[in-house]
Each structure stands twice: as structure tokens, then as C-alpha cells.
Protein backbone atom coordinates (compact mmCIF):
# COMPACT_ATOMS: atom_id res chain seq x y z
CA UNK A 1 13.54 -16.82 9.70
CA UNK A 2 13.69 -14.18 11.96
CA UNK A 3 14.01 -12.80 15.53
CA UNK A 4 13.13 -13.93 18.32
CA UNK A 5 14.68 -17.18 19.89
CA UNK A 6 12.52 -19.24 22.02
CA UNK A 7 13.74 -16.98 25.25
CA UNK A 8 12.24 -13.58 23.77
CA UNK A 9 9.42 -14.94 22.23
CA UNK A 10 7.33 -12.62 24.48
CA UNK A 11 8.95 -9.99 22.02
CA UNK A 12 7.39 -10.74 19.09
CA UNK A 13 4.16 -8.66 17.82
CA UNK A 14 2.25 -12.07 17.85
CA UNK A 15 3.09 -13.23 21.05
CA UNK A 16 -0.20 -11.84 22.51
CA UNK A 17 -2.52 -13.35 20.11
CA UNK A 18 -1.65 -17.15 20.70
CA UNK A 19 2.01 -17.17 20.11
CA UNK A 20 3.63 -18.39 23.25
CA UNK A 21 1.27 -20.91 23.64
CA UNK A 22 1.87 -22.27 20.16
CA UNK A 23 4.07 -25.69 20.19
CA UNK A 24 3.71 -26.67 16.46
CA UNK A 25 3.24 -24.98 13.49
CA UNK A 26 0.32 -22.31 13.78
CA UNK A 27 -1.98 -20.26 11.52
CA UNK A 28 -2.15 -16.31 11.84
CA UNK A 29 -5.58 -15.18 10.92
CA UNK A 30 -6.33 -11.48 9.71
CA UNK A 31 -2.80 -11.37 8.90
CA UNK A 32 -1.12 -8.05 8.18
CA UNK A 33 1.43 -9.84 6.69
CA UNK A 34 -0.79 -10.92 4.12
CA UNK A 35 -2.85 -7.78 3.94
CA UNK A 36 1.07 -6.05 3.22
CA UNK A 37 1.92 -8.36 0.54
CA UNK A 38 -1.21 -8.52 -1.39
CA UNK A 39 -1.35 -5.40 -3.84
CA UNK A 40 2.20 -7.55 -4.99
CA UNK A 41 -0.04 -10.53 -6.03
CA UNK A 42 -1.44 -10.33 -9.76
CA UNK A 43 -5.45 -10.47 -10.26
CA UNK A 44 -5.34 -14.00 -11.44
CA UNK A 45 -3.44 -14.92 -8.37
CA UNK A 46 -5.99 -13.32 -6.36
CA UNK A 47 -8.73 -15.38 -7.90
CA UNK A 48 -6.98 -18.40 -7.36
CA UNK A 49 -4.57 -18.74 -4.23
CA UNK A 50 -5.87 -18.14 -1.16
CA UNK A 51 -2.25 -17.37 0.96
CA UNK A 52 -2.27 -18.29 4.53
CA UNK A 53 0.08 -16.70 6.81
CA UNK A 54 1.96 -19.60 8.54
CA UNK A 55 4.04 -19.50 12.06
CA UNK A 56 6.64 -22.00 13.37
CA UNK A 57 8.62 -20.87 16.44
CA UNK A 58 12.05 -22.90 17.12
CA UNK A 59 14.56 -22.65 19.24
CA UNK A 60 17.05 -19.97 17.62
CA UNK A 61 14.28 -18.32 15.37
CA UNK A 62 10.80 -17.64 14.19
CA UNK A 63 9.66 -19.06 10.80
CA UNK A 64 7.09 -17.04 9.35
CA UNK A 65 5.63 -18.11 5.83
CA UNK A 66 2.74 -17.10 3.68
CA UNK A 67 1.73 -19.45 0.80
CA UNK A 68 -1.11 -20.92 -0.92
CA UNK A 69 0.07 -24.80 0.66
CA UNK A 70 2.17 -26.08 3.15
CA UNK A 71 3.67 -29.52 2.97
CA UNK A 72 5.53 -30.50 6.33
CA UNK A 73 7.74 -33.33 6.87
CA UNK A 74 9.80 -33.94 9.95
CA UNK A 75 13.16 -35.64 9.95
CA UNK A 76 14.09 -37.12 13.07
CA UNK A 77 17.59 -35.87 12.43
CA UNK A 78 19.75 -32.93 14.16
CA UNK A 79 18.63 -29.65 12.71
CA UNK A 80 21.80 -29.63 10.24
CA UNK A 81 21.69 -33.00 8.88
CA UNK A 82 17.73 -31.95 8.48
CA UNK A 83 18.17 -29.21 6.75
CA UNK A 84 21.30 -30.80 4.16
CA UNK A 85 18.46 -33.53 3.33
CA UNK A 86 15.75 -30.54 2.04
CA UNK A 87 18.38 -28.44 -0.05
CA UNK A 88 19.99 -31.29 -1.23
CA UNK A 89 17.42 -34.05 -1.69
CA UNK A 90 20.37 -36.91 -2.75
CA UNK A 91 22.23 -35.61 -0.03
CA UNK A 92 23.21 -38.58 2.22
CA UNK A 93 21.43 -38.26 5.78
């Protein structure tokens, strides 16, 4: 979760390749995120995972992700009680 909010989003390196426009979660392709963080990844890893370089901009923040999946659930709950419910899964909402 990082810089910018919603209001500088024209800051961000990605804004120019589809990033403003994006109202969901997106998908960065040729990402140098990716190409950064794969000499960490072991051989077998390699072989196996294929990472994708995900992109969610919200209000306060960018949410930037790279993994192998993605499962997404939305909570129609304010952002806190949302986010109690995912840390603490017999949390009650």
C-alpha cells in the first residue's frame, strides 16, 4: 500500500499506461516489478508460478501485489470493519 491517493493518481509511474482509467482491480503487463523481483524467486518457483503483477487504486492508497493467484472478496462493510473481518476471520462484523 503505497502513495498516491486517488487525487495524485496522475503521479504514479503507471498512471500513463491505463492507470487513471482503471476502476477495479487491474493487471500490469511487462511488469518491472516483476522483472525486479524475479532473480529472488528459486528455479523451481520459476517453473511453476507464473506471478502477475496486480493493481488496485483506492481512495487513500495504491495496492500493488504480485502473486501467483488472487482471490478477491468484497465486504459491503466500511473499510475498517472490512479489514477487522480479513485479519481476524472470527472477528465479529
Amino acid at each position: 500500500m503505497t502513495p498516491p491517493n486517488d487525487e495524485a493518481l496522475s503521479h504514479h509511474p503507471l498512471s500513463e499506461h491505463g492507470l487513471k482509467e482503471l476502476t477495479w482491480l487491474g493487471v500490469v503487463r511487462d511488469s518491472t516489478l516483476v522483472a525486479r523481483l524475479r532473480p529472488s524467486w528459486s528455479r523451481v518457483a520459476e517453473m511453476h508460478l507464473h506471478p502477475t503483477h496486480f493493481i488496485l487504486p483506492l481512495k487513500e492508497c495504491v495496492v500493488e501485489v504480485v502473486a501467483a493467484t488472487v482471490d478477491l472478496f468484497r465486504l459491503d462493510l466500511s473499510t475498517h470493519r472490512a479489514a477487522l473481518g480479513a485479519i481476524e476471520p472470527g472477528h465479529p462484523l
